[in-house]
Protein backbone atom coordinates (compact mmCIF):
# COMPACT_ATOMS: atom_id res chain seq x y z
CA UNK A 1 70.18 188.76 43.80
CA UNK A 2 69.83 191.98 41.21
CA UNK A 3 67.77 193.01 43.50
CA UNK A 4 70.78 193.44 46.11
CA UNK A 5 73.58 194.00 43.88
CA UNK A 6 71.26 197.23 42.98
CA UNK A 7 70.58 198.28 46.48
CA UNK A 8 74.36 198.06 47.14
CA UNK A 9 75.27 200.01 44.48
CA UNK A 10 72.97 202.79 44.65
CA UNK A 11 74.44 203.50 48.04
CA UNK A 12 77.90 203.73 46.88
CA UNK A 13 76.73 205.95 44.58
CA UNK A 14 74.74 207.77 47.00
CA UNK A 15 77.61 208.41 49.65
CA UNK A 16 80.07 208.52 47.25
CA UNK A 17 78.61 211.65 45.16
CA UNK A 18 76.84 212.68 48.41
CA UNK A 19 80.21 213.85 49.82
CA UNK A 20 79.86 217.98 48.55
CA UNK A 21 76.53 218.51 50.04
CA UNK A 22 78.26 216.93 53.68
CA UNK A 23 81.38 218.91 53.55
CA UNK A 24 78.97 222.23 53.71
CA UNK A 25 77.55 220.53 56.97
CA UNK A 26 80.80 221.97 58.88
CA UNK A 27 80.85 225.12 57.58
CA UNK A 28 82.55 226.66 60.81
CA UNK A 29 84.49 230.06 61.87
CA UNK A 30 87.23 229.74 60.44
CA UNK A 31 84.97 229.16 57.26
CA UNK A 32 83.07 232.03 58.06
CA UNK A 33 85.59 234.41 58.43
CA UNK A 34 87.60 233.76 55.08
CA UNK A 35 84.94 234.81 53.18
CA UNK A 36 83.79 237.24 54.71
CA UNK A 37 87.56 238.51 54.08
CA UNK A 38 87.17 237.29 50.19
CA UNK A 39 83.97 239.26 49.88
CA UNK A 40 85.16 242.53 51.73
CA UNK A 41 87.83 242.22 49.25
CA UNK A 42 85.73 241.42 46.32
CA UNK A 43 83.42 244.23 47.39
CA UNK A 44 87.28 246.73 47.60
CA UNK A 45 88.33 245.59 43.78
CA UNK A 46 84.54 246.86 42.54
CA UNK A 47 85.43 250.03 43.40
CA UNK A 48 89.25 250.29 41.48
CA UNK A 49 87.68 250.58 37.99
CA UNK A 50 84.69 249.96 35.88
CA UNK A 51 83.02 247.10 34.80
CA UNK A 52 79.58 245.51 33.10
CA UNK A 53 76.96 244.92 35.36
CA UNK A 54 77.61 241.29 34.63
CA UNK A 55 81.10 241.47 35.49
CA UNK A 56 80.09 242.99 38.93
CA UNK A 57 77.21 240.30 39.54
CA UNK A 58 79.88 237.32 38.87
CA UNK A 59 82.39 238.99 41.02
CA UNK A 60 79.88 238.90 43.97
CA UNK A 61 77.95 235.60 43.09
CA UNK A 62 80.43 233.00 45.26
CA UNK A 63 79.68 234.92 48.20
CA UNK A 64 76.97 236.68 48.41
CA UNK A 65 73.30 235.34 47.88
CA UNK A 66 70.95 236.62 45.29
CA UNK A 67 68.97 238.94 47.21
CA UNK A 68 71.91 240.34 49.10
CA UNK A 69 73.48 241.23 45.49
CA UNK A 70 70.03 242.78 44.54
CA UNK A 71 70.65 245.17 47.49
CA UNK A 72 73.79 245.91 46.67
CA UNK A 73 73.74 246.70 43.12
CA UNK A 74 70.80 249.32 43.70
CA UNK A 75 72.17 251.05 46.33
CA UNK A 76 76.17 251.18 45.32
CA UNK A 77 76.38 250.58 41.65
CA UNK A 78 76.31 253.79 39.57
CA UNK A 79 76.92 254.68 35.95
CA UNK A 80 80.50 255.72 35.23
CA UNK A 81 82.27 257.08 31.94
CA UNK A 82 81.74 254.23 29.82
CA UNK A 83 80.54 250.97 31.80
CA UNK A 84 78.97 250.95 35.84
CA UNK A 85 81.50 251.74 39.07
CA UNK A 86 81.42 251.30 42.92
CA UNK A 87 82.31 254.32 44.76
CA UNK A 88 84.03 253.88 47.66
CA UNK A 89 83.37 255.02 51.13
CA UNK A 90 83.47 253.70 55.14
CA UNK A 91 79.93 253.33 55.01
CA UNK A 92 78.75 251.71 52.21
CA UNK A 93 74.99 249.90 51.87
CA UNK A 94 75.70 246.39 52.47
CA UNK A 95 79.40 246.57 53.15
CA UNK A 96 81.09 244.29 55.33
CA UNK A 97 82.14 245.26 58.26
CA UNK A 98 85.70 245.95 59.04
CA UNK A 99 86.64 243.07 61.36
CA UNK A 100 89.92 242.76 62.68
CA UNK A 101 89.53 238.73 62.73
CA UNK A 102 90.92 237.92 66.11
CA UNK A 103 89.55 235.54 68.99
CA UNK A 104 87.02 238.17 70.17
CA UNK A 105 84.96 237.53 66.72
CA UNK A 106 82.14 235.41 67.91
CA UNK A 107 80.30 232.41 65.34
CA UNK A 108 76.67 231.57 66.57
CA UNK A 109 73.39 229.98 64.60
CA UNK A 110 69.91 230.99 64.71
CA UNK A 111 67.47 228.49 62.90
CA UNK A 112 69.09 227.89 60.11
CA UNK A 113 71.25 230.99 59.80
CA UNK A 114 74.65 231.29 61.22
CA UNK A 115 76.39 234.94 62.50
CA UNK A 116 79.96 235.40 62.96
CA UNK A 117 79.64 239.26 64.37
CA UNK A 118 82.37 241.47 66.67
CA UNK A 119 81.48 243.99 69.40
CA UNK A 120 82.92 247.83 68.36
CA UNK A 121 83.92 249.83 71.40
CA UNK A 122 82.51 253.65 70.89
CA UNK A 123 84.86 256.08 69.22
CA UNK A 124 84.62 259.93 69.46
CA UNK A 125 87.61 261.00 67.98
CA UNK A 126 88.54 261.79 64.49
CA UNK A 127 85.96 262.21 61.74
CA UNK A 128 84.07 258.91 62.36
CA UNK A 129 82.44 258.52 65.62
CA UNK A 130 79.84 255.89 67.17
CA UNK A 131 78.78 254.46 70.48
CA UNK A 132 78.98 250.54 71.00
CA UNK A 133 77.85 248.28 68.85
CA UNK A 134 77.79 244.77 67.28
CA UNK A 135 78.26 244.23 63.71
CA UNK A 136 77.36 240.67 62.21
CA UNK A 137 77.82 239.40 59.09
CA UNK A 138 74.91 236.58 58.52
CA UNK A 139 75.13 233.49 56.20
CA UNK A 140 72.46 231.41 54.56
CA UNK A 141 72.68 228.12 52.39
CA UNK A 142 71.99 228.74 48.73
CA UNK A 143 72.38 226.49 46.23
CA UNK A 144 74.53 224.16 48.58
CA UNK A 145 76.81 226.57 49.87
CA UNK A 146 77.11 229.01 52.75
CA UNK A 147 76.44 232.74 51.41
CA UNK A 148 77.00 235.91 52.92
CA UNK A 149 72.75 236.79 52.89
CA UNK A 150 72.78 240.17 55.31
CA UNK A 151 74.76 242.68 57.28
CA UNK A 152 73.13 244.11 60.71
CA UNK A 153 74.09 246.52 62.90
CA UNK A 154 72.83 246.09 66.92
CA UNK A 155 73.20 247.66 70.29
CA UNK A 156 72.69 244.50 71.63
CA UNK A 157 74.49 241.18 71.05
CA UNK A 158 73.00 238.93 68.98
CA UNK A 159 71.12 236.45 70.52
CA UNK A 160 72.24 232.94 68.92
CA UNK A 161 73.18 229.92 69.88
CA UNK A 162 76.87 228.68 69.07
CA UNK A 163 77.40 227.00 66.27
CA UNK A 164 77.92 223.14 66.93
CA UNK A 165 81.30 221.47 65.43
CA UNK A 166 81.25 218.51 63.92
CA UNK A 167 82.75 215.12 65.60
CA UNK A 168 85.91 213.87 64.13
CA UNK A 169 84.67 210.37 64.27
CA UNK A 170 81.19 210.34 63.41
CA UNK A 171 81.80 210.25 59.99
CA UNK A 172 83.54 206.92 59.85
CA UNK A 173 81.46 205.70 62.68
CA UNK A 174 77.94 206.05 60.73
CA UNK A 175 79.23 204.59 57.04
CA UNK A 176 80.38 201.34 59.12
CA UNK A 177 76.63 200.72 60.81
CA UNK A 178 75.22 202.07 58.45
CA UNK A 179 76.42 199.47 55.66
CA UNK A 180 76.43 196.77 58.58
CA UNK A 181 72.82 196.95 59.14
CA UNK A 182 72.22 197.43 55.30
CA UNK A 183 73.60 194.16 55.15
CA UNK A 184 71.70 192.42 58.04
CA UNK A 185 68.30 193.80 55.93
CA UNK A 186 69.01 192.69 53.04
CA UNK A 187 69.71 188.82 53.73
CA UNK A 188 66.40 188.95 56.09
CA UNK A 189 64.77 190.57 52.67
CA UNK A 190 65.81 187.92 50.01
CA UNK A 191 68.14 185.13 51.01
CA UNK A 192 71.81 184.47 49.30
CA UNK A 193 71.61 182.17 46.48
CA UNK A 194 74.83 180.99 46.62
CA UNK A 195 78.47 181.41 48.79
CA UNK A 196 79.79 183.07 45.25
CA UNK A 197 77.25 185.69 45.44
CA UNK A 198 77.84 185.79 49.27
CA UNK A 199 81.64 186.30 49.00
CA UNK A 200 80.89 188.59 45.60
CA UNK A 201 79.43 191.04 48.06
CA UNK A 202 80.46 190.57 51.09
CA UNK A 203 84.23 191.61 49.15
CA UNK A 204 82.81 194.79 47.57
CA UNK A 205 81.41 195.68 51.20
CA UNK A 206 84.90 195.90 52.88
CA UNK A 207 86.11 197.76 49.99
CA UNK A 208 83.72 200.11 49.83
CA UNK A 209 83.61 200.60 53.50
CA UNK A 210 87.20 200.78 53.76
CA UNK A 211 86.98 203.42 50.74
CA UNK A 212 84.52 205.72 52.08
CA UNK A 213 86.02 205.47 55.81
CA UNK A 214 89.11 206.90 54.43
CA UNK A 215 87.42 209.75 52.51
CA UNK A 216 85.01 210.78 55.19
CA UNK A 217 87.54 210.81 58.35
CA UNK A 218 89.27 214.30 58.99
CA UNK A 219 93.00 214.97 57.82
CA UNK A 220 93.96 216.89 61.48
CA UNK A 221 97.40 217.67 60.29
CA UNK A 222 96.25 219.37 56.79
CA UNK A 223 93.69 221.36 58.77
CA UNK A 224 95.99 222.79 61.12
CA UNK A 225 98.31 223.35 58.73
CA UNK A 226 95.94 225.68 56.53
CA UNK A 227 94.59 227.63 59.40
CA UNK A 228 98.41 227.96 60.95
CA UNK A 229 97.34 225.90 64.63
């Protein structure tokens, strides 16, 4: 019986706490492109006035992984009056690109990389001036979250796959067979002792179930509120 009562525990515990790592799992467009707009701004503020090199590795740490800030420091952090400054320009090393963030922005994966990248029409007036192009801003998982890790520049479009979404329903789907057949193991494993342990467990099943059914299934309404649908 401790035997069970452990095993039934430890997964509570384990899809309980194992919730942050899943939420990552549907990292999706819409994801994608709000921070790439948080880190183009992030990357704007650097340049207003100067700061520690600290200060400018913290700013860029949520979105941006550790090689990527590498890059960037080297090639756009200089020494200013008294602590280190970005300069600003159109063109800057490991800038992100200026998307305009409509439906024409395109979110793909390759391996385990995934590319939200637009397709720039050629301009040849003013003082900038370039032929078509794509411009892609790739992420990577670090550390459990999705991280800006490169920006590329390519005549051709990328070639990816798109990005899969996640079911509404498999979430609540899988904890439900998942603890069924948990269940069925268990009592094939090491028999019940007694109806009281029987009903002890069988009670903290349906709550926990119930529990993690709730926290796993998808609000709709407060995601289309956030993203304005």
């Amino acid at each position: 019986m401790k035997f069970i009562s452990s095993t039934f525990t430890a997964l509570i515990l384990f899809f309980g706490f194992g919730h942050a790592g899943f939420a990552q799992s549907s990292f999706n467009k819409e994801d994608a492109a709000e921070l790439a707009r948080e880190a183009a701004q992030t990357q704007l503020n650097l340049t207003e006035n100067e700061r520690s090199l600290e200060e400018i590795e913290q700013a860029l740490d949520p979105y941006f992984t550790d090689e990527f800030i590498d890059g960037y420091m080297k090639e756009n952090v200089h020494k200013g009056n008294e602590k280190y400054i970005v300069y600003g320009s159109d063109f800057t090393p490991y800038g992100i690109p200026f998307f305009n963030y409509d439906e024409n922005m395109k979110f793909s994966s390759e391996n385990s990389k995934l590319k939200l990248y637009q397709f720039f029409p050629a301009e040849d007036e003013g003082p900038v001036s370039y032929e078509d192009h794509f411009e892609t801003v790739e992420f990577t998982k670090e550390d459990g979250s999705y991280k800006i890790s490169s920006i590329q520049y390519s005549d051709q479009e990328p070639k990816a796959e798109a990005a899969e979404e996640k079911k509404e329903d498999d979430s609540a789907i899988n904890v439900s067979m998942l603890f069924t057949n948990t269940f069925e193991d268990l009592n094939e494993a090491e028999p019940f002792q007694n109806k009281q342990d029987l009903s002890f467990l069988w009670t903290s099943y349906f709550k926990a179930k119930n529990f993690l059914t709730a926290y796993y299934q998808p609000d709709q309404q407060m995601d289309s509120a956030y993203y304005g649908e």
